[in-house]
Structures are given as structure tokens and as C-alpha cells.
PDB file of N, CA and C in Angstrom:
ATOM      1  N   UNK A   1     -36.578 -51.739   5.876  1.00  0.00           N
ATOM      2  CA  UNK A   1     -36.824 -51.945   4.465  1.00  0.00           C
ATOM      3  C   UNK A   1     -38.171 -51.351   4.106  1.00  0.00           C
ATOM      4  N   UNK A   2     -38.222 -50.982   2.729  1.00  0.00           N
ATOM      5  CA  UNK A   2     -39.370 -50.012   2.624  1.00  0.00           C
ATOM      6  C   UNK A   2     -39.510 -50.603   1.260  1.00  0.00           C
ATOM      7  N   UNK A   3     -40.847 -50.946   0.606  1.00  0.00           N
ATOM      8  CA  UNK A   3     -41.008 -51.105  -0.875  1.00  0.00           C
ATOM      9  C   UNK A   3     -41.809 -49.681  -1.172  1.00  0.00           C
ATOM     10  N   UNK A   4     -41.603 -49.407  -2.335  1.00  0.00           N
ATOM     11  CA  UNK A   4     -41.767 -48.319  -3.571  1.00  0.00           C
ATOM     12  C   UNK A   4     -42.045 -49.032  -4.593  1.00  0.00           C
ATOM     13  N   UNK A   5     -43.476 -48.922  -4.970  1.00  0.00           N
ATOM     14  CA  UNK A   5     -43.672 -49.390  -6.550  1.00  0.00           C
ATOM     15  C   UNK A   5     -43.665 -48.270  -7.226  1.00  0.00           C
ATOM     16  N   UNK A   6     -42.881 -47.914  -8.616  1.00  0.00           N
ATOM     17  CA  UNK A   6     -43.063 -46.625  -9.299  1.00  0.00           C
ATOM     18  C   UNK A   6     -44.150 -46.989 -10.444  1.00  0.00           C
ATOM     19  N   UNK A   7     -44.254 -45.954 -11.073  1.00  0.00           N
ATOM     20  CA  UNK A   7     -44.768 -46.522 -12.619  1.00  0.00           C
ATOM     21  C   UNK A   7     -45.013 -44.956 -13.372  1.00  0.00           C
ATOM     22  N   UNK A   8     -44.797 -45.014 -14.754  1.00  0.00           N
ATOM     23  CA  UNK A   8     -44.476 -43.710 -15.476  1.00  0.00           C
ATOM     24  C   UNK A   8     -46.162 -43.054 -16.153  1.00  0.00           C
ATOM     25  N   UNK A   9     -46.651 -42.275 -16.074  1.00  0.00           N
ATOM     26  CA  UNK A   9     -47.752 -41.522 -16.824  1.00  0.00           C
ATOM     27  C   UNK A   9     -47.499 -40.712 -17.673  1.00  0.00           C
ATOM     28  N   UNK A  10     -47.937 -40.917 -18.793  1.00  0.00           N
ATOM     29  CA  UNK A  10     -47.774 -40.068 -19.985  1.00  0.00           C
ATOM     30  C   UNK A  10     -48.146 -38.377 -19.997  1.00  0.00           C
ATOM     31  N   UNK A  11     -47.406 -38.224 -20.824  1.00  0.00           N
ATOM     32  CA  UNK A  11     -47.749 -36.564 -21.249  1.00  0.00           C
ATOM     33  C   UNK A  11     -49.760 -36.799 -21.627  1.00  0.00           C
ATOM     34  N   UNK A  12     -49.892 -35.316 -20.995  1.00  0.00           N
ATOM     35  CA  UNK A  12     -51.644 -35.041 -21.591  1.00  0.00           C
ATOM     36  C   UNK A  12     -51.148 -33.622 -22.391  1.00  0.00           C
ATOM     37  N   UNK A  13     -52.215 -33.091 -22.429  1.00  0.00           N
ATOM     38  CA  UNK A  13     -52.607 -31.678 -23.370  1.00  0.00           C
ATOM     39  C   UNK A  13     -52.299 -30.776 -22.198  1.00  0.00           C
ATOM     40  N   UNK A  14     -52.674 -31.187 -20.985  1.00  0.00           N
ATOM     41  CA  UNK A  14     -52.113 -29.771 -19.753  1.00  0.00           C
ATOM     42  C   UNK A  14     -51.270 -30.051 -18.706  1.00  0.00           C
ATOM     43  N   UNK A  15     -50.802 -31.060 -19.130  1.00  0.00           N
ATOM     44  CA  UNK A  15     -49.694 -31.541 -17.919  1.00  0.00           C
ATOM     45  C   UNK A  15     -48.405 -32.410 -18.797  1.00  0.00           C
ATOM     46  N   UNK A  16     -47.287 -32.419 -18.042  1.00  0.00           N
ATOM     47  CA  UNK A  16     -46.088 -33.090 -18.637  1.00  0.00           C
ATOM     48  C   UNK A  16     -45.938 -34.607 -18.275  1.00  0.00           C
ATOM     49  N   UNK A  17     -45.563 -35.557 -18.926  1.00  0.00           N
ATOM     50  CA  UNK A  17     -45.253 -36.698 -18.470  1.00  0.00           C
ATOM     51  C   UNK A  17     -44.604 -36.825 -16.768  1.00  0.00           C
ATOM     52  N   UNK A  18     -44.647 -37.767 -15.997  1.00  0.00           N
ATOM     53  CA  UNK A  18     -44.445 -37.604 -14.807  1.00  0.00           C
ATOM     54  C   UNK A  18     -44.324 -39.521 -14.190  1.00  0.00           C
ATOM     55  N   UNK A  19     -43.467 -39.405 -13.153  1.00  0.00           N
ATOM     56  CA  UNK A  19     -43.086 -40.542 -12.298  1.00  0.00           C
ATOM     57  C   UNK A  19     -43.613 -40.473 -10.953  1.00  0.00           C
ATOM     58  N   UNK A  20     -44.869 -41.930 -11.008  1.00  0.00           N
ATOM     59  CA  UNK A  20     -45.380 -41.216  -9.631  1.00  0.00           C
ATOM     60  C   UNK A  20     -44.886 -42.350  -8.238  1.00  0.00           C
ATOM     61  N   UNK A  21     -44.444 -42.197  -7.487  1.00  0.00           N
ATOM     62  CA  UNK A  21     -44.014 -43.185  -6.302  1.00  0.00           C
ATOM     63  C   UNK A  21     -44.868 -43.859  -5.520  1.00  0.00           C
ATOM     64  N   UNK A  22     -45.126 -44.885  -5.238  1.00  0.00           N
ATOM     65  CA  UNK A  22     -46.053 -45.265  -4.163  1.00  0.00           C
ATOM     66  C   UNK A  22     -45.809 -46.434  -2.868  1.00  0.00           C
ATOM     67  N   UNK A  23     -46.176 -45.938  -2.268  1.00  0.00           N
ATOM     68  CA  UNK A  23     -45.846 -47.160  -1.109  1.00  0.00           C
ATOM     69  C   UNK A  23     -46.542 -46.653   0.451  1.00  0.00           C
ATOM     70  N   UNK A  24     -46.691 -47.244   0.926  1.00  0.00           N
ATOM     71  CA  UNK A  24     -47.205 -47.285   2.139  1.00  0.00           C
ATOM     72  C   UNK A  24     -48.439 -46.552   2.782  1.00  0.00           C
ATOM     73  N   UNK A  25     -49.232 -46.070   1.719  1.00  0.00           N
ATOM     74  CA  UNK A  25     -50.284 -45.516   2.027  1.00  0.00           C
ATOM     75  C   UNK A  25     -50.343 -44.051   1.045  1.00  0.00           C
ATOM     76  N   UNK A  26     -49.087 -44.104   0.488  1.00  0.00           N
ATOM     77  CA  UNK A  26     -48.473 -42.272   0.847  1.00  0.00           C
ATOM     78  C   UNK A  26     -47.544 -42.864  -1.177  1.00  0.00           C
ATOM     79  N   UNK A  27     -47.435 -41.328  -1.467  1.00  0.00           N
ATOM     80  CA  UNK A  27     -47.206 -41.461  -2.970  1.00  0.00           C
ATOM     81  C   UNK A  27     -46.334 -40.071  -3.424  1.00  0.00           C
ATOM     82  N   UNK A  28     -45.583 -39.947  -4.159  1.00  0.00           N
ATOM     83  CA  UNK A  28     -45.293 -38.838  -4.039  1.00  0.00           C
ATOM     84  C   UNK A  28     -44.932 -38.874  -6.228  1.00  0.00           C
ATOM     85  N   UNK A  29     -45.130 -37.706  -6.475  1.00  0.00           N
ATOM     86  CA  UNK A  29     -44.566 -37.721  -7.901  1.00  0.00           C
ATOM     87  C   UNK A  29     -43.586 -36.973  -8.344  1.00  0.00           C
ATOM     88  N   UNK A  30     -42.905 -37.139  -9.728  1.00  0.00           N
ATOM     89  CA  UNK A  30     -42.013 -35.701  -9.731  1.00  0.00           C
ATOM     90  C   UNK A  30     -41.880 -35.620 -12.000  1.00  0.00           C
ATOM     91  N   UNK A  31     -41.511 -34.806 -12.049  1.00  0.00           N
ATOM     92  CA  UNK A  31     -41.202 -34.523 -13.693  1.00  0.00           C
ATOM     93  C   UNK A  31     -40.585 -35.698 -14.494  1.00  0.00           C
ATOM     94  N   UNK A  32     -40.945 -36.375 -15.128  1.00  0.00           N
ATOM     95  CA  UNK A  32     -39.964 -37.200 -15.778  1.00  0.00           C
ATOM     96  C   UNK A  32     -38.868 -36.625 -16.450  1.00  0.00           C
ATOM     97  N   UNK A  33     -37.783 -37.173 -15.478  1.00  0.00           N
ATOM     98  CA  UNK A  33     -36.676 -36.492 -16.059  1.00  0.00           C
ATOM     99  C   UNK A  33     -35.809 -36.736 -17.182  1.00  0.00           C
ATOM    100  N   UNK A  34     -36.009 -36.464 -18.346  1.00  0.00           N
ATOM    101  CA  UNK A  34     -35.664 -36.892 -19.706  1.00  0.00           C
ATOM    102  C   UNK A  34     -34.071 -37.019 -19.672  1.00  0.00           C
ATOM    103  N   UNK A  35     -33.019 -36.254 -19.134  1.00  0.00           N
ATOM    104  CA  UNK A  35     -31.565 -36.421 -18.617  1.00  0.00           C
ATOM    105  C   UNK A  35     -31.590 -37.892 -18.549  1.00  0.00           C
ATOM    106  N   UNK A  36     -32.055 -38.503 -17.852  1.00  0.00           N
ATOM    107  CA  UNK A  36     -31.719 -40.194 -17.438  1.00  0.00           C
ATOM    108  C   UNK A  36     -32.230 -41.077 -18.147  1.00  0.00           C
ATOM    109  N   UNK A  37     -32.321 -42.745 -18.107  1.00  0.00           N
ATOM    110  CA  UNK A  37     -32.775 -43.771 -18.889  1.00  0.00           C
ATOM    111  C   UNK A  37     -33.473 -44.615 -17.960  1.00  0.00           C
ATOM    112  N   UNK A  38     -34.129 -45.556 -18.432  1.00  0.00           N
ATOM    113  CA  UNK A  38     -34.534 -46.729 -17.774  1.00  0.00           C
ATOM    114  C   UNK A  38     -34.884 -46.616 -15.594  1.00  0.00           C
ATOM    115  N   UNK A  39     -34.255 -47.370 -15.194  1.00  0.00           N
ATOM    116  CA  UNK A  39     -34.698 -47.567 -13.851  1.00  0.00           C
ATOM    117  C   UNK A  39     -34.222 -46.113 -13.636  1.00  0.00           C
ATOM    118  N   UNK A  40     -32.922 -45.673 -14.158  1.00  0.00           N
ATOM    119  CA  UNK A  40     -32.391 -44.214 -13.153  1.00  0.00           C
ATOM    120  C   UNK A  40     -34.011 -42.840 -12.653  1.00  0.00           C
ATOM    121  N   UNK A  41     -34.572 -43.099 -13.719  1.00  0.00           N
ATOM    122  CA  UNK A  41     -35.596 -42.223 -13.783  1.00  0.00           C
ATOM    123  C   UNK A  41     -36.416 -42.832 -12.511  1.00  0.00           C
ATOM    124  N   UNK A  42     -37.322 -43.845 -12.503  1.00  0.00           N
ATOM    125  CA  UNK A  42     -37.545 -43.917 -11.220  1.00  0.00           C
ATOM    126  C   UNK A  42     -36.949 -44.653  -9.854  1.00  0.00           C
ATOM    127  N   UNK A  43     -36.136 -44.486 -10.123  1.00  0.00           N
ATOM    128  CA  UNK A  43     -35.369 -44.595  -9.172  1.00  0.00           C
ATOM    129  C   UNK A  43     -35.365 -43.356  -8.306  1.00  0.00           C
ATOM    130  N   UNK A  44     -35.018 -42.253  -9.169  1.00  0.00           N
ATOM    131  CA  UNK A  44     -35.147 -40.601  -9.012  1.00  0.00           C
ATOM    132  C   UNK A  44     -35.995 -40.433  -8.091  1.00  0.00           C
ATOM    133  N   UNK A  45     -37.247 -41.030  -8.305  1.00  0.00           N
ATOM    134  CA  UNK A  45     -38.591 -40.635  -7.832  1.00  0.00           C
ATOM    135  C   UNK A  45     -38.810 -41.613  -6.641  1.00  0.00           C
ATOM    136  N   UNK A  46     -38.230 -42.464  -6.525  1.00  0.00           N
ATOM    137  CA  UNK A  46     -38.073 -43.359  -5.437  1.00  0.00           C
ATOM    138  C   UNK A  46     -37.463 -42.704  -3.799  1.00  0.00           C
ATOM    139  N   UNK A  47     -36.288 -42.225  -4.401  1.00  0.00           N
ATOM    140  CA  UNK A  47     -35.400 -41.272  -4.027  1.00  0.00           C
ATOM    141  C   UNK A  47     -36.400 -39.793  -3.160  1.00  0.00           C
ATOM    142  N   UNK A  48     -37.102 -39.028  -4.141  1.00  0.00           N
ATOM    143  CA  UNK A  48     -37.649 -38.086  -3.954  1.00  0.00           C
ATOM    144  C   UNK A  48     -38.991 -38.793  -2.762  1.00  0.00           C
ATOM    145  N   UNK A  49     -39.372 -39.900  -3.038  1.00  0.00           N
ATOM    146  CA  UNK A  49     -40.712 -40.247  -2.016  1.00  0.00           C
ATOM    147  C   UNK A  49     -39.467 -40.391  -0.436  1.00  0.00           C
ATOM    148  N   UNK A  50     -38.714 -41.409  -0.360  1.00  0.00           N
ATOM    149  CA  UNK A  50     -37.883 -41.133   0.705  1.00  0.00           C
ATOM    150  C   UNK A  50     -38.230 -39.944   0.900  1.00  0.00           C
ATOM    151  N   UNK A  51     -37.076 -39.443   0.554  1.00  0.00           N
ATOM    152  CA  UNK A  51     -36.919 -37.746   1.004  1.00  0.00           C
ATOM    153  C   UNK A  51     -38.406 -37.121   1.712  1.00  0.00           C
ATOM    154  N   UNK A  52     -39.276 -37.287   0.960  1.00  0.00           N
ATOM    155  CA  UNK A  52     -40.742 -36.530   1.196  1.00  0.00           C
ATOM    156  C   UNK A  52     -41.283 -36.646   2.413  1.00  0.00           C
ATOM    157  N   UNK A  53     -41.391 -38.181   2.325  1.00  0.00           N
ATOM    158  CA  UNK A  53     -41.635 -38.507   3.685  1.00  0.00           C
ATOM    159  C   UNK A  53     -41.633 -39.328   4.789  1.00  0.00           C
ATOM    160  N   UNK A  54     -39.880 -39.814   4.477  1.00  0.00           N
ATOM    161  CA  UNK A  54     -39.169 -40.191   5.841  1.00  0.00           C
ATOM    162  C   UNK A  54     -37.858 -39.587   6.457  1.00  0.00           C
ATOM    163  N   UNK A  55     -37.857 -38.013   6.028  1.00  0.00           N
ATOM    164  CA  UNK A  55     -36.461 -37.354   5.983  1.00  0.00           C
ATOM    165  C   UNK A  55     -36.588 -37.571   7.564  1.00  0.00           C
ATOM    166  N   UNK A  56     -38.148 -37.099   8.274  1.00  0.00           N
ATOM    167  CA  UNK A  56     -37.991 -36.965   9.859  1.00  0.00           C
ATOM    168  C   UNK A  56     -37.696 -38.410  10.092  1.00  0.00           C
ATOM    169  N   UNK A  57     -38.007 -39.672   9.461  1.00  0.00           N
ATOM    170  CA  UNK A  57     -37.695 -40.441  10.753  1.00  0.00           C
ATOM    171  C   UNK A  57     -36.288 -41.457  10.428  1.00  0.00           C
ATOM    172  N   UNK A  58     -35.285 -40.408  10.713  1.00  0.00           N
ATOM    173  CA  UNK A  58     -33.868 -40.880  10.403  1.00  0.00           C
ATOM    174  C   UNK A  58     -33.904 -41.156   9.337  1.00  0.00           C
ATOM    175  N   UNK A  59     -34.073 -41.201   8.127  1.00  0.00           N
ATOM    176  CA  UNK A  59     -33.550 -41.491   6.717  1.00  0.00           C
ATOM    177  C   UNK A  59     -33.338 -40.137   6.062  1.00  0.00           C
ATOM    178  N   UNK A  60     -32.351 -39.339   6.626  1.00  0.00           N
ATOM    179  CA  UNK A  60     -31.799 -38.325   6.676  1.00  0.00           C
ATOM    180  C   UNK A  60     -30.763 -38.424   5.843  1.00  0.00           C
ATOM    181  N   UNK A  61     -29.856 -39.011   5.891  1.00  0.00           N
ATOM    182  CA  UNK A  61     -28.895 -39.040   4.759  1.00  0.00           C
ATOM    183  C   UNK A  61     -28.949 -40.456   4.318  1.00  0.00           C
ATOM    184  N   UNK A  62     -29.234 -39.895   2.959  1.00  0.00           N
ATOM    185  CA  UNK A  62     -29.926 -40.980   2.084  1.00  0.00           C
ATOM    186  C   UNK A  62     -28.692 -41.132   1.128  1.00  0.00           C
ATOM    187  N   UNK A  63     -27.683 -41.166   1.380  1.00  0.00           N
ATOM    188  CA  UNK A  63     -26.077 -41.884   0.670  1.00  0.00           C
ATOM    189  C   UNK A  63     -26.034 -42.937   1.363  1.00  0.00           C
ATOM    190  N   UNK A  64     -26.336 -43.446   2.139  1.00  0.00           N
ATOM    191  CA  UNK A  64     -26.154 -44.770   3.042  1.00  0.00           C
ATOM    192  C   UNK A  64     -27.474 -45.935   2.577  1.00  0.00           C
ATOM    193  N   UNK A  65     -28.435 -45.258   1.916  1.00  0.00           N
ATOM    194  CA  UNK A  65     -29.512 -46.239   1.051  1.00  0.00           C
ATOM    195  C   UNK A  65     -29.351 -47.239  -0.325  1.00  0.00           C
ATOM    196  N   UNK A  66     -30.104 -47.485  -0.185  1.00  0.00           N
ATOM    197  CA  UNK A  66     -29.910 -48.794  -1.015  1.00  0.00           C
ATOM    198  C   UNK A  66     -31.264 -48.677  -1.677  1.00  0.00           C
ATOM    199  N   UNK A  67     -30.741 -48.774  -3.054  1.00  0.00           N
ATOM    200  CA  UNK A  67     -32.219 -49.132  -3.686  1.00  0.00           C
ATOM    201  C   UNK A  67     -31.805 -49.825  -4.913  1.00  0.00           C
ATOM    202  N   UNK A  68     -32.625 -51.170  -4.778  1.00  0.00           N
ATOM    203  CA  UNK A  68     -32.678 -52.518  -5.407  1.00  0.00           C
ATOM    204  C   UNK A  68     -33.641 -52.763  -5.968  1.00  0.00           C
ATOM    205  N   UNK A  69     -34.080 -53.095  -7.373  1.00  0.00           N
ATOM    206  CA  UNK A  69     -35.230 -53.021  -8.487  1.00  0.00           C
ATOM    207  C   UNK A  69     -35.272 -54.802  -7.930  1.00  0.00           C
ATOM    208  N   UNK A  70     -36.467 -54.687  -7.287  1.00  0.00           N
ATOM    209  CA  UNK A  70     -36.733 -56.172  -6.868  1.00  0.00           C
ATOM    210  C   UNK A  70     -38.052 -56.744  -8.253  1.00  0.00           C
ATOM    211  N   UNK A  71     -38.495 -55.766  -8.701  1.00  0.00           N
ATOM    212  CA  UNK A  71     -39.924 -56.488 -10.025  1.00  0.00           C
ATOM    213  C   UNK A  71     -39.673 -55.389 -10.843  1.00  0.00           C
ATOM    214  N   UNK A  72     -40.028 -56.000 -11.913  1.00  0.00           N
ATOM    215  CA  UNK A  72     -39.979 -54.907 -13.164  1.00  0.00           C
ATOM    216  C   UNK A  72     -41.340 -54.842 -13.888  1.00  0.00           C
ATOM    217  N   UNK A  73     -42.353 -53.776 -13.749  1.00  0.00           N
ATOM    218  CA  UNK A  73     -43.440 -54.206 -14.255  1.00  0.00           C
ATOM    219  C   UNK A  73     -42.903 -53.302 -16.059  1.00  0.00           C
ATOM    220  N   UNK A  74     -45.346 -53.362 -16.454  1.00  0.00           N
ATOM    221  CA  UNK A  74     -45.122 -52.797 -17.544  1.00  0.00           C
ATOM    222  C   UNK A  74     -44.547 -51.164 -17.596  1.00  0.00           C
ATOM    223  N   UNK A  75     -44.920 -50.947 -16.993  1.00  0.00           N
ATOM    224  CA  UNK A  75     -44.824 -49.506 -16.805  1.00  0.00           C
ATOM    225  C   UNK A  75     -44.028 -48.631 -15.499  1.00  0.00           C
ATOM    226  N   UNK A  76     -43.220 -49.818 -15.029  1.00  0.00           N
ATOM    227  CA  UNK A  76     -42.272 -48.918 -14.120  1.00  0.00           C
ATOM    228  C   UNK A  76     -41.531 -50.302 -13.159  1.00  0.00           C
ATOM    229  N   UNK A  77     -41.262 -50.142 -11.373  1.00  0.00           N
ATOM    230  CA  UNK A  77     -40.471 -50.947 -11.257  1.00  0.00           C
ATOM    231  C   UNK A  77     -40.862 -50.755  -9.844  1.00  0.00           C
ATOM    232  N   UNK A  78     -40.694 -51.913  -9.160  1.00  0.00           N
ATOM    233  CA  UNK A  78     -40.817 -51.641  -7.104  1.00  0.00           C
ATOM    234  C   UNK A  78     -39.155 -52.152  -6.792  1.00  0.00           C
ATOM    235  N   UNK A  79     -38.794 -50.626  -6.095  1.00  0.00           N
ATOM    236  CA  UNK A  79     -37.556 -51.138  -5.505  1.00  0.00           C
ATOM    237  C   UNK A  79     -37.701 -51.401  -4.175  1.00  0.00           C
ATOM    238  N   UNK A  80     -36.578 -51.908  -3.470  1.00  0.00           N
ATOM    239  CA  UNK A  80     -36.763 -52.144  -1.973  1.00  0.00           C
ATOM    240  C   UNK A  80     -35.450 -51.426  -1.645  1.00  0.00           C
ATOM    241  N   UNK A  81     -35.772 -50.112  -0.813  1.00  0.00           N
ATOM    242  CA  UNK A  81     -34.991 -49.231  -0.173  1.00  0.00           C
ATOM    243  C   UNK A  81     -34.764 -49.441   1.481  1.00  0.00           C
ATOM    244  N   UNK A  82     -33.156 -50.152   1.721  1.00  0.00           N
ATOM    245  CA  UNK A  82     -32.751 -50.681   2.864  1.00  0.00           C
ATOM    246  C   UNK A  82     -31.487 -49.316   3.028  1.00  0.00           C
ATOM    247  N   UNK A  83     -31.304 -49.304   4.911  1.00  0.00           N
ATOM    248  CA  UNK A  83     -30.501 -48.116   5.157  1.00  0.00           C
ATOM    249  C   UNK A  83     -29.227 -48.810   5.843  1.00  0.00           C
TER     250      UNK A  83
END
């Protein structure tokens, strides 16, 4: 089991709005993807921190994951990603 707290940052003047991931020392971000709503968006990015950086240690195929919105803050959500 792995927690991920996300949370969303606004658009500036030189950069685009963005979803940044965090957990375990280690963080990863990605585009807010306007296509989706609510949790799907970081969820996305939840998704993408996996990927980043636990593809090497067996969480390789990430269809067998689980990700469960355990808190809902102001500004985003911590899921708990079980394999």
C-alpha cells in the first residue's frame, strides 16, 4: 500500500495549471487535464507518480491497482494505491 496526497496549482502568467503528486519523499506532476472532472484528474496524476517511480519495483502493470480516495482535502485528495 502506498499513500499519494495530490493537490491542484493554478495557472500563472508562464506556466499552465498542473496536478502535483506526492508521497514518500518523491513527487511527481503532470498538465491538468481539462478532458476529466473531479478525482479522475488526480487520480491521473496518482497514476503517473506510480508509473514514475515504482514501474522498477514490480508495479509494472498497473491494471491490477487500486486507487481509493481515502481524504478529500481543499485542494485535491490522498488516495491509497494497493496491488
Amino acid at each position: 500500500m502506498i499513500a499519494i496526497k495530490t493537490h491542484f496549482k493554478g495557472a500563472t502568467d508562464t506556466q499552465g495549471a498542473k496536478i502535483i503528486a506526492k508521497g514518500m519523499g518523491r513527487q511527481k506532476s503532470i498538465s491538468y487535464p481539462y478532458e476529466l472532472t473531479g478525482s479522475e484528474c488526480h487520480k491521473l496524476a496518482a497514476m503517473a507518480f506510480i508509473e514514475t517511480h515504482f514501474s522498477r519495483n514490480g508495479w509494472d502493470d498497473m491494471s491490477n491497482c487500486s486507487y481509493n480516495v481515502i481524504q478529500s482535502h481543499k485542494t485535491g485528495y490522498t488516495f491509497e494505491v494497493t496491488r
